[in-house]
Protein backbone atom coordinates (compact mmCIF):
# COMPACT_ATOMS: atom_id res chain seq x y z
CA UNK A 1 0.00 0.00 0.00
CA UNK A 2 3.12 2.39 0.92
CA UNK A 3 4.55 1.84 -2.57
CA UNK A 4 1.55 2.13 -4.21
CA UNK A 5 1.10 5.53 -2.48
CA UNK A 6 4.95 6.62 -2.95
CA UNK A 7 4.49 5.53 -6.90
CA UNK A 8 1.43 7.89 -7.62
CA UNK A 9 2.40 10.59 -5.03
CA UNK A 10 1.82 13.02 -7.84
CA UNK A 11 -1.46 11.90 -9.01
CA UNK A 12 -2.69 11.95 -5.65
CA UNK A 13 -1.62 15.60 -4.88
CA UNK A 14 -2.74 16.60 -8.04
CA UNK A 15 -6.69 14.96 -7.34
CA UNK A 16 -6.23 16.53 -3.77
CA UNK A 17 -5.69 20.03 -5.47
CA UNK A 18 -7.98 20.19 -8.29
CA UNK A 19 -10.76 19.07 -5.53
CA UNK A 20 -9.81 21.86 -2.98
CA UNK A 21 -9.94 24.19 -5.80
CA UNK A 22 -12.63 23.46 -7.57
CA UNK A 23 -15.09 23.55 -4.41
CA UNK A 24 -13.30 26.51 -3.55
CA UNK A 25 -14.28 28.00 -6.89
CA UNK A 26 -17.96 27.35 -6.42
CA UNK A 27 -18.13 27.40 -2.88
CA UNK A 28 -17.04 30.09 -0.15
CA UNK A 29 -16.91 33.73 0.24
CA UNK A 30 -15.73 34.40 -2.98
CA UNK A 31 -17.03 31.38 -4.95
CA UNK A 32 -20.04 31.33 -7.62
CA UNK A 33 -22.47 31.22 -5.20
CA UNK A 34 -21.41 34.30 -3.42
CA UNK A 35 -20.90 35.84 -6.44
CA UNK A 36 -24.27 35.17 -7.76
CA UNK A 37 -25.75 36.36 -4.56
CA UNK A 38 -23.94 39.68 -4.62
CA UNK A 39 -24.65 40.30 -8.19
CA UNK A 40 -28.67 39.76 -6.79
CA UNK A 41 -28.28 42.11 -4.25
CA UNK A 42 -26.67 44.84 -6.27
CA UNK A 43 -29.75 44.52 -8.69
CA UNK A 44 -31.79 44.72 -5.85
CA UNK A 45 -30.24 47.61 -4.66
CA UNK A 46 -30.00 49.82 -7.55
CA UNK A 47 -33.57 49.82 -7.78
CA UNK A 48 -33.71 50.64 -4.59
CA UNK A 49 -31.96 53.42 -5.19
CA UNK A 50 -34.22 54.58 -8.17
CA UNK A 51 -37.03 54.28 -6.15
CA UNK A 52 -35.63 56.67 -3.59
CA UNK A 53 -34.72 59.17 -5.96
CA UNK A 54 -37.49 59.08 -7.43
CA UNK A 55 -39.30 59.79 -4.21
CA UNK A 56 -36.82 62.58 -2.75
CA UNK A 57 -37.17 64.27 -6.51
CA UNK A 58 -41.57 64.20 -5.56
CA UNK A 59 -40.41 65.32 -2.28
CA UNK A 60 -38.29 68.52 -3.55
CA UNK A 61 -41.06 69.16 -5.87
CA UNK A 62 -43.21 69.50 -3.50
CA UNK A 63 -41.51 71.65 -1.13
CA UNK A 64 -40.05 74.29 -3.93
CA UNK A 65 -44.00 74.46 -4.56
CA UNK A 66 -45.01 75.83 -0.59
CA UNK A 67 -41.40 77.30 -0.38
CA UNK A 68 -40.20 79.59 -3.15
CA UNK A 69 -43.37 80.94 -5.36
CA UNK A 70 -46.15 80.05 -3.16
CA UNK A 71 -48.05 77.76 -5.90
CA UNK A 72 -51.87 78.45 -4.65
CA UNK A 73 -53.75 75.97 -6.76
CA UNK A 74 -51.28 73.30 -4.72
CA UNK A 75 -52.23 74.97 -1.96
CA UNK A 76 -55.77 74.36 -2.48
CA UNK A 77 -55.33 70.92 -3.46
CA UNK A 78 -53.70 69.77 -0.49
CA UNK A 79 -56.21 71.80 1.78
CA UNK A 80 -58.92 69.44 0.00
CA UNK A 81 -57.41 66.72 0.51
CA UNK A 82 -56.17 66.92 4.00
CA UNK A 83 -59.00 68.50 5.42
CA UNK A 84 -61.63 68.22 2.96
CA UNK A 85 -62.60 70.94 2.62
CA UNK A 86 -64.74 72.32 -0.49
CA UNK A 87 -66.24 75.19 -1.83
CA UNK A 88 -69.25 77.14 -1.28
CA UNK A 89 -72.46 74.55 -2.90
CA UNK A 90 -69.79 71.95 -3.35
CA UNK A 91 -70.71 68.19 -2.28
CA UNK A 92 -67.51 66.18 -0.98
CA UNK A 93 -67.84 62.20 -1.75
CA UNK A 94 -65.50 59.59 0.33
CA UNK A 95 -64.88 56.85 -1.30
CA UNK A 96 -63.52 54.11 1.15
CA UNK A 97 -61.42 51.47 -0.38
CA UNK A 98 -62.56 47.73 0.96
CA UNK A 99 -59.32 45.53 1.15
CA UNK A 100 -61.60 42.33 0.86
């Protein structure tokens, strides 16, 4: 058994090396797998991102409307909204949404 070991020494450490790294090449914190993973959560995370900017763009929007020139026909929509309020001989209709 000794000889046959000590005549394929190389073959041996050769299998032995290809295995370690070809399940460290799929496997691990930098394998295929992780890889895959992080390329998901980048996606993931640029829309994300999108989203947000999106949002803070509505946001700034907004606020340069009540801030700089006072926009009054936003003023008056968010007064109906919020408060619903209406004008004089005006009839106000909620609508409630039923989840089921």
């Amino acid at each position: 058994m000794l000889r046959l070991i000590k005549r394929n020494y190389f073959l041996l450490i050769s299998i032995f090396l290809i295995f370690y790294f070809g399940f460290n090449l799929v496997s691990g914190e930098r394998g295929l797998f992780s890889y895959i993973e992080k390329k998901e959560l980048l996606s993931n995370l640029k829309k994300e991102e999108l989203t947000l900017t999106s949002q803070i763009e509505d946001v700034d929007h907004k606020n340069s409307l009540l801030s700089s020139d006072l926009d009054l026909d936003y003023i008056e929509t968010l007064i109906r909204e919020r408060f619903l309020f209406g004008k004089k001989d005006e009839i106000i209709y909620i609508i409630k949404k039923n989840d089921n």
